[in-house]
Structures are given as C-alpha cells and as structure tokens.
N, C-alpha and C. Protein backbone atom coordinates (compact mmCIF):
# COMPACT_ATOMS: atom_id res chain seq x y z
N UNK A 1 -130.98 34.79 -44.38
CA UNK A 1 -131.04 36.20 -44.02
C UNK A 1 -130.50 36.34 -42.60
N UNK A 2 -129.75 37.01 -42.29
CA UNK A 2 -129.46 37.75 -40.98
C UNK A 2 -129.21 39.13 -40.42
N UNK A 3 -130.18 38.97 -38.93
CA UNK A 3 -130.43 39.93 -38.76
C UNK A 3 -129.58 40.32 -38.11
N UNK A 4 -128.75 41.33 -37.79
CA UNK A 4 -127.88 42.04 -36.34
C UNK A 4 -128.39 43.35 -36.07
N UNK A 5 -127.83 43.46 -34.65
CA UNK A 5 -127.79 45.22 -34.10
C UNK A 5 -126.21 45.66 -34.67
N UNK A 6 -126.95 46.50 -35.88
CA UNK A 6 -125.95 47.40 -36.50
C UNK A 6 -125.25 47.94 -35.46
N UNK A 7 -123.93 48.68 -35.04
CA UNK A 7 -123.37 49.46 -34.39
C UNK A 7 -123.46 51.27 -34.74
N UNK A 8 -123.92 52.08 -34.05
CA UNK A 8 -123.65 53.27 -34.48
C UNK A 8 -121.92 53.91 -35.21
N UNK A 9 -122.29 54.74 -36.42
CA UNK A 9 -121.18 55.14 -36.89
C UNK A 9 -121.66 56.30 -37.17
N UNK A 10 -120.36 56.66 -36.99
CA UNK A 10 -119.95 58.98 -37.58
C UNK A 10 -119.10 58.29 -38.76
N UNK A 11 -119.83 59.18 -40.12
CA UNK A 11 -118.89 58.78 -41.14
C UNK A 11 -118.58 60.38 -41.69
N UNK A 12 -117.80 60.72 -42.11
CA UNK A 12 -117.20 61.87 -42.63
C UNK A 12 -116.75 61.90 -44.35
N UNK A 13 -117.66 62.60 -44.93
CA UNK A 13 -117.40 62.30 -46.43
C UNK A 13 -117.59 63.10 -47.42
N UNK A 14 -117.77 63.11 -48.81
CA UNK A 14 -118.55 63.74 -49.75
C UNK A 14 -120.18 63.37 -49.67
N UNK A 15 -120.65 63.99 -50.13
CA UNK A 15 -122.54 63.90 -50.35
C UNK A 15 -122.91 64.23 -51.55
N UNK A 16 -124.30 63.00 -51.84
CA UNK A 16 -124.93 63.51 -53.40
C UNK A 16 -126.44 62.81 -53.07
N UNK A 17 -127.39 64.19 -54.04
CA UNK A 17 -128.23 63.09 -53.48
C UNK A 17 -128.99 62.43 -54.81
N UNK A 18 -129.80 61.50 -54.70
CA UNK A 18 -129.80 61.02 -56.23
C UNK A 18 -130.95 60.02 -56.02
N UNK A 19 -130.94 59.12 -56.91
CA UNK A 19 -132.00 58.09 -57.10
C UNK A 19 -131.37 56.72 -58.09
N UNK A 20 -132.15 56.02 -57.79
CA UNK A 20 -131.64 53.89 -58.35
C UNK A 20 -131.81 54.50 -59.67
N UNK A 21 -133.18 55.68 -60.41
CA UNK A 21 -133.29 55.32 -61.60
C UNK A 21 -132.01 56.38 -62.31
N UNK A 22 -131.88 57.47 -61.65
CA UNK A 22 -130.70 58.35 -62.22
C UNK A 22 -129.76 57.48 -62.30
N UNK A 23 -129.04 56.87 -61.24
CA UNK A 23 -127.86 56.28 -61.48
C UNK A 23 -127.82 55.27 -62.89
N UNK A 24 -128.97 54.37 -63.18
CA UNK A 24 -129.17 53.06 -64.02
C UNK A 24 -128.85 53.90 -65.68
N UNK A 25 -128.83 55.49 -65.43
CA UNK A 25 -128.99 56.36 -66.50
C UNK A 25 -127.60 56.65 -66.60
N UNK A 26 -126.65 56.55 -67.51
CA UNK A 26 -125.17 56.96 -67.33
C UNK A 26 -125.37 58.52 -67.33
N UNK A 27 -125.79 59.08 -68.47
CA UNK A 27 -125.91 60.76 -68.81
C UNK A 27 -126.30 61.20 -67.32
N UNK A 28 -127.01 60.34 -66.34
CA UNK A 28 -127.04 61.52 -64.98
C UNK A 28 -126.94 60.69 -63.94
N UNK A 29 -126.45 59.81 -63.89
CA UNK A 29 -125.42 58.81 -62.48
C UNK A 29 -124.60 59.66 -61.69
N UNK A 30 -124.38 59.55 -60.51
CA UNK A 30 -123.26 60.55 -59.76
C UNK A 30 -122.55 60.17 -58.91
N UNK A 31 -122.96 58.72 -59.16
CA UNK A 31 -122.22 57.76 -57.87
C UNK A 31 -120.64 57.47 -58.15
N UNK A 32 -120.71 57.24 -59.55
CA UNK A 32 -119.43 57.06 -60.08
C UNK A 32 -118.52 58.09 -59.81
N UNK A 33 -118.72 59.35 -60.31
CA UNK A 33 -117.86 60.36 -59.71
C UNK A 33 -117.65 60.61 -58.50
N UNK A 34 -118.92 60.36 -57.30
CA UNK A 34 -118.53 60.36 -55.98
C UNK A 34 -117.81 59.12 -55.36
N UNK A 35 -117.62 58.33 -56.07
CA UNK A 35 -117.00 56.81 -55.38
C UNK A 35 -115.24 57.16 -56.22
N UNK A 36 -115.05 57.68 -57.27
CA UNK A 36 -114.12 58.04 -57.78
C UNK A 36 -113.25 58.89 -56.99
N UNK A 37 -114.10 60.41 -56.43
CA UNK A 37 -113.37 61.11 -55.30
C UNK A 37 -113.40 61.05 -54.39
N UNK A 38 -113.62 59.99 -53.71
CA UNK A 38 -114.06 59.28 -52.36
C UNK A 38 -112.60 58.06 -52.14
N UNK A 39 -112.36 57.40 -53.83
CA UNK A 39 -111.31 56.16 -53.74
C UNK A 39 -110.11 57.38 -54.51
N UNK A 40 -110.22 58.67 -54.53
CA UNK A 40 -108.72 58.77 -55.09
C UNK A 40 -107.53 58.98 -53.73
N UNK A 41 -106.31 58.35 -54.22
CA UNK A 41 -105.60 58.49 -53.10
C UNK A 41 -104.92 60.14 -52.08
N UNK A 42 -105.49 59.93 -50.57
CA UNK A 42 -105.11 60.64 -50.03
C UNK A 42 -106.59 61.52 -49.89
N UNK A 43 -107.37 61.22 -50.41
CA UNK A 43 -108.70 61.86 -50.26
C UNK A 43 -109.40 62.09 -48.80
N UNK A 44 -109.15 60.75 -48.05
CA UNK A 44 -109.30 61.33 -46.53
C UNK A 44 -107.99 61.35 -45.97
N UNK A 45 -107.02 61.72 -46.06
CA UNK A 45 -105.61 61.81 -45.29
C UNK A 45 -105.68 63.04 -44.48
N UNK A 46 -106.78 64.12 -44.58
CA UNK A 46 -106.22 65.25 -43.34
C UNK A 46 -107.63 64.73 -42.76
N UNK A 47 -108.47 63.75 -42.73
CA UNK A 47 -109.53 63.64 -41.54
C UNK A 47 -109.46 63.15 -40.68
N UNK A 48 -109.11 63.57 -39.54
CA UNK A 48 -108.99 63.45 -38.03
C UNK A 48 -109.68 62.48 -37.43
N UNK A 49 -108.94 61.39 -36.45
CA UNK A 49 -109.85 60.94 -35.63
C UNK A 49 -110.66 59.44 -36.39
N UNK A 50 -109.97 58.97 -37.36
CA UNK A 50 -110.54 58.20 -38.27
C UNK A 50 -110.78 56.77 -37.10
N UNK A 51 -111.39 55.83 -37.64
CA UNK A 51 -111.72 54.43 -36.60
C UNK A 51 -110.90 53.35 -36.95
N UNK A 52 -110.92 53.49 -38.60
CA UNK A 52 -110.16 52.37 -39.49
C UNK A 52 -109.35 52.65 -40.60
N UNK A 53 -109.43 52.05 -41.22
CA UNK A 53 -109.10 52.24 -42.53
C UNK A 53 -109.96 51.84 -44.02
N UNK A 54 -111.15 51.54 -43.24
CA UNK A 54 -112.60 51.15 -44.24
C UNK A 54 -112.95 52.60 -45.37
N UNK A 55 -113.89 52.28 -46.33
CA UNK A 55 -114.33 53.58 -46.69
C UNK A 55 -116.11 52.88 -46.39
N UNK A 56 -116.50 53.95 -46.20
CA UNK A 56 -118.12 53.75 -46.07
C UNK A 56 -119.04 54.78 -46.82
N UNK A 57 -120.36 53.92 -47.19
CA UNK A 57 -120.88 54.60 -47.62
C UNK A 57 -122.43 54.46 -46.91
N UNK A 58 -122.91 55.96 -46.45
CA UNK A 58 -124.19 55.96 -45.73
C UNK A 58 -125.23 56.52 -46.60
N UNK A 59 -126.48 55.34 -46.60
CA UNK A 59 -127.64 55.76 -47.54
C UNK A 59 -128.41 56.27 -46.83
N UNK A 60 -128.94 57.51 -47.03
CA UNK A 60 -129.90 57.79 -45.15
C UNK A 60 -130.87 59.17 -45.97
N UNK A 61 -131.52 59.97 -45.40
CA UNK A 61 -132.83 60.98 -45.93
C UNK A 61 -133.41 60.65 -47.23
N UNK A 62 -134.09 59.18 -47.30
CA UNK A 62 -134.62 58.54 -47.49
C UNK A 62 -136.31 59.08 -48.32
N UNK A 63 -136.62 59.42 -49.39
CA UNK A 63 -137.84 60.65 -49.69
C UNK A 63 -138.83 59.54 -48.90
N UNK A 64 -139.16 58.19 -49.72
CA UNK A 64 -140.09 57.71 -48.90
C UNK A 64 -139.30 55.86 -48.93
N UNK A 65 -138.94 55.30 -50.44
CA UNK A 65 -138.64 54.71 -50.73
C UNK A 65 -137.14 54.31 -51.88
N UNK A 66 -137.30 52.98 -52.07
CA UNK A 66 -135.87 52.92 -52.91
C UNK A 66 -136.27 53.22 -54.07
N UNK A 67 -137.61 53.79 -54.69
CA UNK A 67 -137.77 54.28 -56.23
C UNK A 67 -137.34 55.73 -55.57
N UNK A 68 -137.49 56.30 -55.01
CA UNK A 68 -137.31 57.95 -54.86
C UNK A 68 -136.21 58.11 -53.92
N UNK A 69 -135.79 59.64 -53.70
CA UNK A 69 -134.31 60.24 -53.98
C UNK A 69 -134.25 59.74 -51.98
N UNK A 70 -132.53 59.49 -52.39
CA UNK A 70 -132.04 59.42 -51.07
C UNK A 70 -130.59 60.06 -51.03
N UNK A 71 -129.89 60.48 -50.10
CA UNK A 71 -128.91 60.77 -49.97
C UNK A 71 -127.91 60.14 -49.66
N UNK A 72 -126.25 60.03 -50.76
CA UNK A 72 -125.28 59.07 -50.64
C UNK A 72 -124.47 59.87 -49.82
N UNK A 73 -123.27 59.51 -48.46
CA UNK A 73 -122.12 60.09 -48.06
C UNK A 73 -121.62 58.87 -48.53
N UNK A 74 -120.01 59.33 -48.76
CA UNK A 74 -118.93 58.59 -48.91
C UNK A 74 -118.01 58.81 -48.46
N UNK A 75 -117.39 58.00 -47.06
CA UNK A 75 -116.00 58.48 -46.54
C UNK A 75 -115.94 57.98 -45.49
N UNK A 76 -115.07 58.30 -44.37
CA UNK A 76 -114.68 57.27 -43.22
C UNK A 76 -115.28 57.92 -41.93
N UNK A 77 -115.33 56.61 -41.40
CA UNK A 77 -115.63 56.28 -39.97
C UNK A 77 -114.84 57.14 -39.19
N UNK A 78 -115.46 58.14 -37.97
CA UNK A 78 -114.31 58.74 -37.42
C UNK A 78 -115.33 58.69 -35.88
N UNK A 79 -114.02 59.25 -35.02
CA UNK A 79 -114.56 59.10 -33.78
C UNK A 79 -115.50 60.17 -33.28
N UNK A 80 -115.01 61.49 -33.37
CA UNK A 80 -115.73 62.67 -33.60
C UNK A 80 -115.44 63.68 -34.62
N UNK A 81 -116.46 64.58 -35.08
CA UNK A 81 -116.66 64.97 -35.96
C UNK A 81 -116.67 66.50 -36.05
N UNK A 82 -115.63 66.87 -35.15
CA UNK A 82 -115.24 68.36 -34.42
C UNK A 82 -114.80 69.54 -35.85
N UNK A 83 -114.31 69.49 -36.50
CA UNK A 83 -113.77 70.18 -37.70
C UNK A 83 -113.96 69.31 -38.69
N UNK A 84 -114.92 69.60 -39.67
CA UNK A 84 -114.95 69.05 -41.02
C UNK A 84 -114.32 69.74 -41.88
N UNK A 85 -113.74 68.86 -42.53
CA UNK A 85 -113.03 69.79 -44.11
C UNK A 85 -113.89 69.86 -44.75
N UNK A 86 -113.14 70.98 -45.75
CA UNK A 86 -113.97 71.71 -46.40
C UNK A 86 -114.71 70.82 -47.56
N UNK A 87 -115.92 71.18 -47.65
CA UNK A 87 -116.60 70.13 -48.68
C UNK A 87 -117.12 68.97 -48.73
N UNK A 88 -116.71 68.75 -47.32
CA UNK A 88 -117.26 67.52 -46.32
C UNK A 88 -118.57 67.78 -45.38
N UNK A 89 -118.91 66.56 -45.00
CA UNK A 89 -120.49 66.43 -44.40
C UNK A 89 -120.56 65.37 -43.43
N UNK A 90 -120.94 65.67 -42.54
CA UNK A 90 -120.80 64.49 -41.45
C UNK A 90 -122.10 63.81 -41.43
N UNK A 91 -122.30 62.18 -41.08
CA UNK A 91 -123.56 61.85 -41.00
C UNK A 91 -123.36 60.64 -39.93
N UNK A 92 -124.40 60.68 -39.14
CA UNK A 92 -124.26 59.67 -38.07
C UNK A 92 -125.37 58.29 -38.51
N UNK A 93 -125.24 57.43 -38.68
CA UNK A 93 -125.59 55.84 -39.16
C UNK A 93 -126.31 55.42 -37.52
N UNK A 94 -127.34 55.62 -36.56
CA UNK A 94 -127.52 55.21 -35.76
C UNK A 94 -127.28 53.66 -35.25
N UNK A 95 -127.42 53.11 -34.44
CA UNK A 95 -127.18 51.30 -33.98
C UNK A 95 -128.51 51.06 -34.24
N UNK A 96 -129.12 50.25 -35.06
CA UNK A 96 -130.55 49.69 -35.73
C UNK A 96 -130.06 48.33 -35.66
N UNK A 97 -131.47 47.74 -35.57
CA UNK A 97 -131.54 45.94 -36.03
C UNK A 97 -131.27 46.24 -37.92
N UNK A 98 -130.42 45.15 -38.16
CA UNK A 98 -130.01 45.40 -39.73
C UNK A 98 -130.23 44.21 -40.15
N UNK A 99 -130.53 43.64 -41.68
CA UNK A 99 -129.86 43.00 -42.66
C UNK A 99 -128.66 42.97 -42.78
N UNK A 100 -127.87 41.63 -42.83
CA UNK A 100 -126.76 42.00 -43.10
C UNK A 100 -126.50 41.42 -44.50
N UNK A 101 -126.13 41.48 -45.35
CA UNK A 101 -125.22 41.19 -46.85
C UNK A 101 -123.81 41.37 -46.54
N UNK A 102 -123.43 40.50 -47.61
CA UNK A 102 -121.87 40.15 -47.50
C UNK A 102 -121.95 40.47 -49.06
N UNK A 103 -120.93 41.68 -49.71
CA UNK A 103 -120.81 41.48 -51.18
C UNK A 103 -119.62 41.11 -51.43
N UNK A 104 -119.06 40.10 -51.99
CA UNK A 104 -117.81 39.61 -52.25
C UNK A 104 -117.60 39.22 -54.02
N UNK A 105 -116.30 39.64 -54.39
CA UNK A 105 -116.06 39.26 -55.89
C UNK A 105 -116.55 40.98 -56.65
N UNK A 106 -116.20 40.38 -57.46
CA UNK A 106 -115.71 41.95 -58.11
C UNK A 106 -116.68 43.28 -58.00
N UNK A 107 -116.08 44.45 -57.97
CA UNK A 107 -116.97 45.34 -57.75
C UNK A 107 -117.37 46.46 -59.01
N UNK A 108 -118.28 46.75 -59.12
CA UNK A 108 -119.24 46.95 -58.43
C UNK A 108 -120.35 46.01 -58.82
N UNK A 109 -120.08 45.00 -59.17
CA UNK A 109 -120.86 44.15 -60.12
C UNK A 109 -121.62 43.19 -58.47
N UNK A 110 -120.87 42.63 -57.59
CA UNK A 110 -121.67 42.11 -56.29
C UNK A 110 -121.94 42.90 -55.76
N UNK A 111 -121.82 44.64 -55.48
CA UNK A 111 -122.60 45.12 -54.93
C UNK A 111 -123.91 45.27 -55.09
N UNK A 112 -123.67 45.62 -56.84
CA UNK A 112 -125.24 45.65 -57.58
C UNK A 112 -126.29 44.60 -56.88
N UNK A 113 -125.66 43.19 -57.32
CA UNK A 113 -126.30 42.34 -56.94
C UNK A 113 -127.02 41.67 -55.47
N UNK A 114 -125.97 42.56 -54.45
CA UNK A 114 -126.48 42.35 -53.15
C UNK A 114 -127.60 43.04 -52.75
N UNK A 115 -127.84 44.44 -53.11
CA UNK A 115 -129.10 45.49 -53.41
C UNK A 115 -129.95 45.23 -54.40
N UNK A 116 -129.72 44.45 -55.45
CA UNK A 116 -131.16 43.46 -56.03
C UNK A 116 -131.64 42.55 -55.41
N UNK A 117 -130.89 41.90 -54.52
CA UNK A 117 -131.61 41.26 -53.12
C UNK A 117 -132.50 41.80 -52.62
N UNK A 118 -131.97 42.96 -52.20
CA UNK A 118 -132.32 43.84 -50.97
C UNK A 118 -133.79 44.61 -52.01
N UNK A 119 -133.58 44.76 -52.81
CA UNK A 119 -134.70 45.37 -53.26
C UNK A 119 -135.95 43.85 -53.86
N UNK A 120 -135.51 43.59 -54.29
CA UNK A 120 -136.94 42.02 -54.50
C UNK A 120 -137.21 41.61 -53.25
N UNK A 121 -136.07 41.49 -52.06
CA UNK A 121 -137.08 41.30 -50.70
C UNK A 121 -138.06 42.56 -50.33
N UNK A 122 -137.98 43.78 -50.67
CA UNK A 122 -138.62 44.60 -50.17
C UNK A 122 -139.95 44.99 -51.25
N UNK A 123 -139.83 44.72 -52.42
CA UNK A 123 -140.98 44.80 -53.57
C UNK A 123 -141.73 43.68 -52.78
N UNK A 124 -141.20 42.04 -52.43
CA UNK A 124 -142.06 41.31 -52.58
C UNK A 124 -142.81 41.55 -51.11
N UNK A 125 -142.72 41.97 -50.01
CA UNK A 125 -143.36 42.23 -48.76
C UNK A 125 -142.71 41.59 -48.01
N UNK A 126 -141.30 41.27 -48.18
CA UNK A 126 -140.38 40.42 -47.12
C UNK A 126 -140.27 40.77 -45.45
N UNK A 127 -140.23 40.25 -44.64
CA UNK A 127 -140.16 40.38 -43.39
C UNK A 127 -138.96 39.84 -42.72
N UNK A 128 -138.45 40.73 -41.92
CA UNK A 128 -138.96 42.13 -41.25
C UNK A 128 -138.45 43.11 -42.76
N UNK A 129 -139.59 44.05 -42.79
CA UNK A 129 -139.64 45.25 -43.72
C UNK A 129 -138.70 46.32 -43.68
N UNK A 130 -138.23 46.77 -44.78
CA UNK A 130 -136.96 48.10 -44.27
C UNK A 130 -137.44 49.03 -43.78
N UNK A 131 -136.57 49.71 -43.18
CA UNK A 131 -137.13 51.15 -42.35
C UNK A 131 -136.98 52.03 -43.58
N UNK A 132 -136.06 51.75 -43.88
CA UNK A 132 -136.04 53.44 -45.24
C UNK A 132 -135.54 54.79 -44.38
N UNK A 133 -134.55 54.14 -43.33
CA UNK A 133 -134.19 55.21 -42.42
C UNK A 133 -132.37 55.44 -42.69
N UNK A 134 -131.54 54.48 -42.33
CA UNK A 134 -130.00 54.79 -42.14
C UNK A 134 -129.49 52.87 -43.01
N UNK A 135 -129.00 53.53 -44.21
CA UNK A 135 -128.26 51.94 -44.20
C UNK A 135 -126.51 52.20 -44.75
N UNK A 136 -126.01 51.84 -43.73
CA UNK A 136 -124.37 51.28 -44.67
C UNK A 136 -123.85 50.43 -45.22
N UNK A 137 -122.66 51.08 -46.26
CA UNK A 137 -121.61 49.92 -46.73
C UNK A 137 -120.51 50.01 -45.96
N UNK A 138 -120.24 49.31 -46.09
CA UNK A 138 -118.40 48.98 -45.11
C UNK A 138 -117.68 48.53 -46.47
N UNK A 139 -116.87 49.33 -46.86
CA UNK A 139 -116.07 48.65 -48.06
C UNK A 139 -114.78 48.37 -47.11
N UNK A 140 -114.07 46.79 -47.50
CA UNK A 140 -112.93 46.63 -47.00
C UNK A 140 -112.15 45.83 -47.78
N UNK A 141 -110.68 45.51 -47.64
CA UNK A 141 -110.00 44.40 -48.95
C UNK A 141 -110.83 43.30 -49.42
N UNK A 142 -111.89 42.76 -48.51
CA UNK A 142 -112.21 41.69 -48.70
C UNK A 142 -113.33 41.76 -49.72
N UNK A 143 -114.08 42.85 -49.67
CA UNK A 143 -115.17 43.32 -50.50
C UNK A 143 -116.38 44.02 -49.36
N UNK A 144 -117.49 44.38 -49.69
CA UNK A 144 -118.10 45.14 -48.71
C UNK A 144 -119.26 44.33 -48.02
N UNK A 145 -119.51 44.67 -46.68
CA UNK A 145 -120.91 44.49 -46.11
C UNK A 145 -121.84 45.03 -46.04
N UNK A 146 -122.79 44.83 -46.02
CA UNK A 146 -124.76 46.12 -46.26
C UNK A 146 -124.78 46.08 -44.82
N UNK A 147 -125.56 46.68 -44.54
CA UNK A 147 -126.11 46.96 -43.10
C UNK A 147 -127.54 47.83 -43.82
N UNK A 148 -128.45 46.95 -43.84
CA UNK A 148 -129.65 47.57 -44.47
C UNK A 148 -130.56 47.55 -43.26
N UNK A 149 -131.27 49.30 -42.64
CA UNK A 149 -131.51 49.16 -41.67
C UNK A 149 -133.54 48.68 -41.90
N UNK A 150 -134.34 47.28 -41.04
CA UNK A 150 -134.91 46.78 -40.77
C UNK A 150 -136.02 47.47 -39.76
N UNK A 151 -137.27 47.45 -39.99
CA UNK A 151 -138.28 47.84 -38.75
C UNK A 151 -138.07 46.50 -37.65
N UNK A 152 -138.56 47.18 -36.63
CA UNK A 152 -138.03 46.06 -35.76
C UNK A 152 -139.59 45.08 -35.80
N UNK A 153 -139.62 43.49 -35.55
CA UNK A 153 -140.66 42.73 -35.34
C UNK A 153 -140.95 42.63 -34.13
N UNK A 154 -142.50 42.44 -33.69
CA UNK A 154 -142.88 42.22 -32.42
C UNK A 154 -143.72 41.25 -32.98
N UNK A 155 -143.31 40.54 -31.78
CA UNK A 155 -143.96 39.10 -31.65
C UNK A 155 -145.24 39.24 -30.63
N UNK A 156 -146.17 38.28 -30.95
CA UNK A 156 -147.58 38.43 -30.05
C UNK A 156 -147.03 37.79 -28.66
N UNK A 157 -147.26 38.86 -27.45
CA UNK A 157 -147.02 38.54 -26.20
C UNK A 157 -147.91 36.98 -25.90
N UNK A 158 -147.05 35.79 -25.38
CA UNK A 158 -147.69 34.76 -24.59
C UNK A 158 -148.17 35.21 -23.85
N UNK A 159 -149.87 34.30 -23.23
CA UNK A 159 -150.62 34.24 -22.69
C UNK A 159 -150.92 32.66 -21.80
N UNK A 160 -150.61 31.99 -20.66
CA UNK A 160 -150.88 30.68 -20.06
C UNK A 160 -152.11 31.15 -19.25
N UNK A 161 -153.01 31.11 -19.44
CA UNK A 161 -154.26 30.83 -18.38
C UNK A 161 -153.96 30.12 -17.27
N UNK A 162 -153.90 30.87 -15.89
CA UNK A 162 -153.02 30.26 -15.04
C UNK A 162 -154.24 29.03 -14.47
N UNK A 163 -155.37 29.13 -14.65
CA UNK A 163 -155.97 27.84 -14.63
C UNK A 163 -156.18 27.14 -15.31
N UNK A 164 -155.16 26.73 -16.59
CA UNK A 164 -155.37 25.77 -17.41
C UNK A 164 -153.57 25.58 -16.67
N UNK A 165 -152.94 25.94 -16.49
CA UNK A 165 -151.45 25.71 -16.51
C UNK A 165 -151.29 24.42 -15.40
C-alpha cells in the first residue's frame, strides 16, 4: 500500500450522480454513457487552460459511504476555471494524504479491480481508513492511477522521562 500527498486539481467535466449498486445494474448504470461523452473525440477541445492531456475522473459529495450515492465528474485538469462550457461543472480534488493504485491492462476490467481493493480494504477496517471526501482517476496511455483520499493517522506522541533518560 502507498500512501502520498495527493496534489490539488481543478477538473472541468460532465457530472452524474449515482451509486456502485446502480452502476453493477446495466438498465440504470450511467457511467458508461458519461465515460462515452467524456472519451468522444474533441469533447474537451474548446476547454481553456487545460494542464495535460489526461482525462480525469473526480469521485467527491460522498452521501456517507461507497454503498450510497456519490458524485462522478469526468474531464480535464485545467488551470483555472473562469468560463465553463455549457453543460460543464467544475470540481476542485483538494491535496489529501491518498492511497495510491496503479490500474494497468485492459479497461475497464483493472479499474474494476483496483476499487475491489479499495473497497475490501475499507469493509475489512483497513488502516489508515478512507475519508469518503475527494478521490481521483488520472486516466493516461499507460492506464489509470486512484488517488483514494485517506483520514490522516496520528501516532501516540513520545514520552522520555527525563529522569529515567
């Protein structure tokens, strides 16, 4: 497992909001259609100010957990977020201590599988625990990275009894 300080991102995209069990349901999934108009070509070509050439996707308003509804954006990294097109939604991914996952090999089949990680560490009481606050994907040629955002751990402050020291 590894942990990093995520970097803050402005992502600029489409929005849906939904749930693990809708999607697992084809008759009312919505990811597919939003990852569809998210990857058709030229879909972000008038958004300004872009960072890369990644597409991202931010999981963030979170109801409580990963059984209940959260909200998907899909779209790119930009520097600022001054004029949104139309139909677009801006969402800022704060800099958090993260999980990181690496999903590599075909998609969407290792993504699945990197978020069945992510979810059996969090059923079983894994530590450090998710926040259930801001998490991204970074999709890139290579395949995508998680940035699953983590509560932070505190460790019990040392104590030397300066007369035993």
């Amino acid at each position: 497992m590894i942990i990093v300080d995520r970097p803050e991102a402005l992502v600029v995209g489409y929005a849906v909001r939904t749930t693990n069990a809708a999607e697992a349901d084809p008759s009312r999934a919505q990811l597919p259609a939003l990852w569809a108009r998210a990857g058709a070509p030229g879909a972000f070509a008038h958004v300004p100010g872009r960072v890369d050439e990644n597409l991202y996707a931010v999981l963030t308003d979170y109801e409580s957990d990963h059984h209940r509804a959260y909200t998907e954006v899909v779209g790119v990294a930009v520097h600022t977020a001054a004029r949104l097109p139309e139909g677009m939604v801006a969402v800022r991914a704060p800099g958090v201590p993260a999980l990181k996952l690496e999903a590599r090999g075909p998609m969407p089949g290792a993504l699945v599988e990197a978020w069945q990680y992510v979810w059996k560490h969090t059923e079983s009481g894994g530590v450090p625990a998710r926040a259930f606050t801001t998490d991204v994907e970074v999709h890139h040629p290579g395949g995508a990275d998680i940035y699953v955002a983590m509560l932070p751990t505190f460790s019990e402050p040392s104590y030397t009894d300066p007369a035993t020291a």
